[in-house]
C-alpha atoms as a PDB file:
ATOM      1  CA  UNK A   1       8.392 -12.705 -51.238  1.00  0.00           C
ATOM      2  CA  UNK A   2       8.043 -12.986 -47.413  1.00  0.00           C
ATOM      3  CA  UNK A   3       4.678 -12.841 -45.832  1.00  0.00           C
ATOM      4  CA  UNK A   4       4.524 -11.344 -42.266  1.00  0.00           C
ATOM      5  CA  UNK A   5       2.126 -13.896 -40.147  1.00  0.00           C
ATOM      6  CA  UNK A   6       0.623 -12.946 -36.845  1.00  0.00           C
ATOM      7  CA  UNK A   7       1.713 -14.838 -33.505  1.00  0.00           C
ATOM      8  CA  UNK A   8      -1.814 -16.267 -32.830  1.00  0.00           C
ATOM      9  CA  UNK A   9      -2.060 -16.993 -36.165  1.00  0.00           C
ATOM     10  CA  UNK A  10       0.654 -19.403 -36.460  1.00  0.00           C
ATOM     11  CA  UNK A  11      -0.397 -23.020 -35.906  1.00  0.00           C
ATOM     12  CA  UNK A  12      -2.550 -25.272 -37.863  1.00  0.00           C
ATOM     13  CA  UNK A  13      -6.066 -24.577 -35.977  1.00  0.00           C
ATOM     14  CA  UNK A  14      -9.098 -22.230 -36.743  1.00  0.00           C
ATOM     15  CA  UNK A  15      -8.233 -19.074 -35.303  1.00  0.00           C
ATOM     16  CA  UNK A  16      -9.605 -18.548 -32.036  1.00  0.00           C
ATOM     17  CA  UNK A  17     -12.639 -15.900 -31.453  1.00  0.00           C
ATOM     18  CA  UNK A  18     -11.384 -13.097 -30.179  1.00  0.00           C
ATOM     19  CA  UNK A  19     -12.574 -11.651 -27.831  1.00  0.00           C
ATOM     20  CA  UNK A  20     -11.957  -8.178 -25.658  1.00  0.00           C
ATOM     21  CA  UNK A  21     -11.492  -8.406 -21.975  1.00  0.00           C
ATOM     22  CA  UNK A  22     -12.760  -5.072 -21.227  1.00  0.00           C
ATOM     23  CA  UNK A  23     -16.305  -5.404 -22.866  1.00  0.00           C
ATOM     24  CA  UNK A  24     -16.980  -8.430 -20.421  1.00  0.00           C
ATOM     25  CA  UNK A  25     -15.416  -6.348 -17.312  1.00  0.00           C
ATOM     26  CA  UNK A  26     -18.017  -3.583 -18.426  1.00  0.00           C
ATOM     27  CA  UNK A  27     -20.621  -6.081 -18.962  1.00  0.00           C
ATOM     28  CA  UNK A  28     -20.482  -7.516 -15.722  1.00  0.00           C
ATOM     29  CA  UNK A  29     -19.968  -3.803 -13.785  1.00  0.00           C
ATOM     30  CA  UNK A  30     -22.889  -2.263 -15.151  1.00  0.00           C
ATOM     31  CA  UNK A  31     -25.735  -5.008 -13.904  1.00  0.00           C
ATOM     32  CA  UNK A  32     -27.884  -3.842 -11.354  1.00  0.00           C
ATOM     33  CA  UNK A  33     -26.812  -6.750  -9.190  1.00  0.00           C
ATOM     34  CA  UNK A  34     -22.780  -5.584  -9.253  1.00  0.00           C
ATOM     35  CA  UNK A  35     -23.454  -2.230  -8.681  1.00  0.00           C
ATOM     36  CA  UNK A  36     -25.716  -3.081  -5.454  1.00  0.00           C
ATOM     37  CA  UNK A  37     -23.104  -5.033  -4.633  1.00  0.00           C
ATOM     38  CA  UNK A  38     -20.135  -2.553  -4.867  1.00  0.00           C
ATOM     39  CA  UNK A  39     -22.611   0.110  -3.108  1.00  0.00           C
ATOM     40  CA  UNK A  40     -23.190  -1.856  -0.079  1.00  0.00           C
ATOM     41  CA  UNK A  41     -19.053  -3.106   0.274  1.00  0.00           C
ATOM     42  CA  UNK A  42     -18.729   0.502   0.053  1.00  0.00           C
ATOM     43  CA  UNK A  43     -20.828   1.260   2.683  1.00  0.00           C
ATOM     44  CA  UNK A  44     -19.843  -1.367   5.022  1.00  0.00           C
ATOM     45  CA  UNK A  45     -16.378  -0.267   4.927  1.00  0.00           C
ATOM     46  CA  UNK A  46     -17.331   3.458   5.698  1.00  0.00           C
ATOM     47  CA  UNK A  47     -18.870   2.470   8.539  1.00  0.00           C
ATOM     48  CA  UNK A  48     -16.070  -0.110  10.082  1.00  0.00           C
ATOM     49  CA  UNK A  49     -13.440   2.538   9.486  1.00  0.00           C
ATOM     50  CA  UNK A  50     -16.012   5.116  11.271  1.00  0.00           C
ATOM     51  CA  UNK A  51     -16.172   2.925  14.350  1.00  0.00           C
ATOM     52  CA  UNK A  52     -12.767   1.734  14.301  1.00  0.00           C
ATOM     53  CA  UNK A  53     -11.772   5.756  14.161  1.00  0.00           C
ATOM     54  CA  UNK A  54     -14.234   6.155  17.343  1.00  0.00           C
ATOM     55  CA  UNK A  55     -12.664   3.433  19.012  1.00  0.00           C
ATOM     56  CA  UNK A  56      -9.370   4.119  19.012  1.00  0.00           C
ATOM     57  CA  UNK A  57     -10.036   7.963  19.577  1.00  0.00           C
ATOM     58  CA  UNK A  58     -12.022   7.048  22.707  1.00  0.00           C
ATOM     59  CA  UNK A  59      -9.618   4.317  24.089  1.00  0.00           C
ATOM     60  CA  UNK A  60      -8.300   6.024  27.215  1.00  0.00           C
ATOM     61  CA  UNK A  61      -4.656   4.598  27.009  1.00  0.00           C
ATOM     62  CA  UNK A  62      -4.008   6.601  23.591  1.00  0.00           C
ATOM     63  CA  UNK A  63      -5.251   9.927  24.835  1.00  0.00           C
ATOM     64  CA  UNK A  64      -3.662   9.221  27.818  1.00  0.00           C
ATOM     65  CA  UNK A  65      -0.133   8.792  25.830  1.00  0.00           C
ATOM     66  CA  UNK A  66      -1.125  12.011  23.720  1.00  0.00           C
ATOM     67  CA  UNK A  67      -1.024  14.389  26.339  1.00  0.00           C
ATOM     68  CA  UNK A  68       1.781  12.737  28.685  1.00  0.00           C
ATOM     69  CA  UNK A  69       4.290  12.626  26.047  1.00  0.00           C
ATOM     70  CA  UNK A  70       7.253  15.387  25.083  1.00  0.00           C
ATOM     71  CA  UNK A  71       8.110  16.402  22.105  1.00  0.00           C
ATOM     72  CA  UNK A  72      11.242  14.929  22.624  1.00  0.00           C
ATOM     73  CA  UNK A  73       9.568  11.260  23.524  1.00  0.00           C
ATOM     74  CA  UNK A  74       7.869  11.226  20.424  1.00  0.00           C
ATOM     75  CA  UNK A  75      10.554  12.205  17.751  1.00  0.00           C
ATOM     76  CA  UNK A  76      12.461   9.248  19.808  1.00  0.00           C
ATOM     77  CA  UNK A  77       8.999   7.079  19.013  1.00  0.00           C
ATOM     78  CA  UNK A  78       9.249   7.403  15.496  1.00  0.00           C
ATOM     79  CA  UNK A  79      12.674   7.084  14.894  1.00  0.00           C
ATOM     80  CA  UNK A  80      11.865   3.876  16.413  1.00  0.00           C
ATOM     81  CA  UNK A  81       9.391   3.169  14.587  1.00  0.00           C
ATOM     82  CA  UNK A  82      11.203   4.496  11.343  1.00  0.00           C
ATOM     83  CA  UNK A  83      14.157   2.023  11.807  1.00  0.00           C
ATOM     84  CA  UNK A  84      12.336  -0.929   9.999  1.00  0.00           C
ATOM     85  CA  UNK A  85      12.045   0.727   6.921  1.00  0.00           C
ATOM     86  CA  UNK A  86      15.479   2.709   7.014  1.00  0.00           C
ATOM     87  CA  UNK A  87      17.069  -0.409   7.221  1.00  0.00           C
ATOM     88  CA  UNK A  88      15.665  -1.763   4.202  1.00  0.00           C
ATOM     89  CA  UNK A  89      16.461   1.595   2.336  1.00  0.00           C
ATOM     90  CA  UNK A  90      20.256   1.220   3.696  1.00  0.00           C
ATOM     91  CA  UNK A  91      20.123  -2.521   2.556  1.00  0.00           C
ATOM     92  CA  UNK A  92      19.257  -1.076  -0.687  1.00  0.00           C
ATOM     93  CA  UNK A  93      21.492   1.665  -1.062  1.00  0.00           C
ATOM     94  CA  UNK A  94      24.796  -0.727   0.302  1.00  0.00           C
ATOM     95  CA  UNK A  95      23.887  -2.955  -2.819  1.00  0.00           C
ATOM     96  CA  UNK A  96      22.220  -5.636  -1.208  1.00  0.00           C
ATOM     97  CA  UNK A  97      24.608  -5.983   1.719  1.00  0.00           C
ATOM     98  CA  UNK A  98      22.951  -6.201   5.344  1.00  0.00           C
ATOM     99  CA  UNK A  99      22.506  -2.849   6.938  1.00  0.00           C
ATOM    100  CA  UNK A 100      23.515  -2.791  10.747  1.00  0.00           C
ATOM    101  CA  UNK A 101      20.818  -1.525  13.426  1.00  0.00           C
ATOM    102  CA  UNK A 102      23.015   1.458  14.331  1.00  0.00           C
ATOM    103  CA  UNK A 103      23.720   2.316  10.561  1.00  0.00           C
ATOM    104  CA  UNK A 104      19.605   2.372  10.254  1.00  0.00           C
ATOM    105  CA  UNK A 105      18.982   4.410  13.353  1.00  0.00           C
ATOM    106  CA  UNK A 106      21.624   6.811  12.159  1.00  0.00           C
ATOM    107  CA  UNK A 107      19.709   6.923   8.695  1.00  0.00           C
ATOM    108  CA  UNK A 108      16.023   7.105  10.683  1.00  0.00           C
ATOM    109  CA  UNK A 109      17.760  10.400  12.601  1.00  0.00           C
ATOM    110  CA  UNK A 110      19.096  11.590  10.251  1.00  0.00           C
ATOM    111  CA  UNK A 111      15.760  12.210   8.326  1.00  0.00           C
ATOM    112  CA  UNK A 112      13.984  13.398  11.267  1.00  0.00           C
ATOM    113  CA  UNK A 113      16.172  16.013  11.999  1.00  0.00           C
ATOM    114  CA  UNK A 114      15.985  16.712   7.977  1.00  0.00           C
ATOM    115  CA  UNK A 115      12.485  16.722   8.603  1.00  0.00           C
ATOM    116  CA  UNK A 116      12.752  19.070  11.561  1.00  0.00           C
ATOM    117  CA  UNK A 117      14.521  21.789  10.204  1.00  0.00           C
END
């Protein structure tokens, strides 16, 4: 007659206690201490990402290159931009095999006129 053993039962010790993960994760998230904690990381990083916004909406160069641009400038800005990534997505696609920079840009235009349409 077989006998079906457990994995962690196999071995010749005591079993071992066992124990569930989650109850110590909830443990430790619901003292007073961790949830001060977590409020005031929260906080802090509200208000970094507040002032960062306000300083990069107030920096005169950006506004500056919001209003002088065409249309046409920047759809050619993010196709520059986009060429990083297409290349890794043509890498991809080709199987592995090292996209050119002309086969990405054709890839990055070809979405942003996709995109235009």
């Amino acid at each position: 007659m077989a006998v079906y053993i457990k994995k962690d039962r196999l071995g010749s010790g005591a079993p071992s206690p066992r124990r569930n993960p989650r109850s110590i994760m909830h443990t430790i998230e619901s003292l007073p201490t961790y949830q001060a904690l977590k409020e005031s990381y929260a906080q802090a990083k509200e208000e970094k990402a507040a002032s960062l916004k306000e300083q990069y909406e107030s920096n005169g160069e950006v506004q500056r290159w919001r209003t002088q641009m065409t249309q046409e400038e920047r759809t050619r800005d993010a196709i520059e931009r986009m060429v990083p990534t297409a290349k890794e997505v043509v890498t991809m696609r080709n199987g592995g095999k090292e996209a050119t920079y002309e086969e990405s840009r054709k890839y990055a235009e070809g979405l942003a006129y996709k995109s235009e349409k």
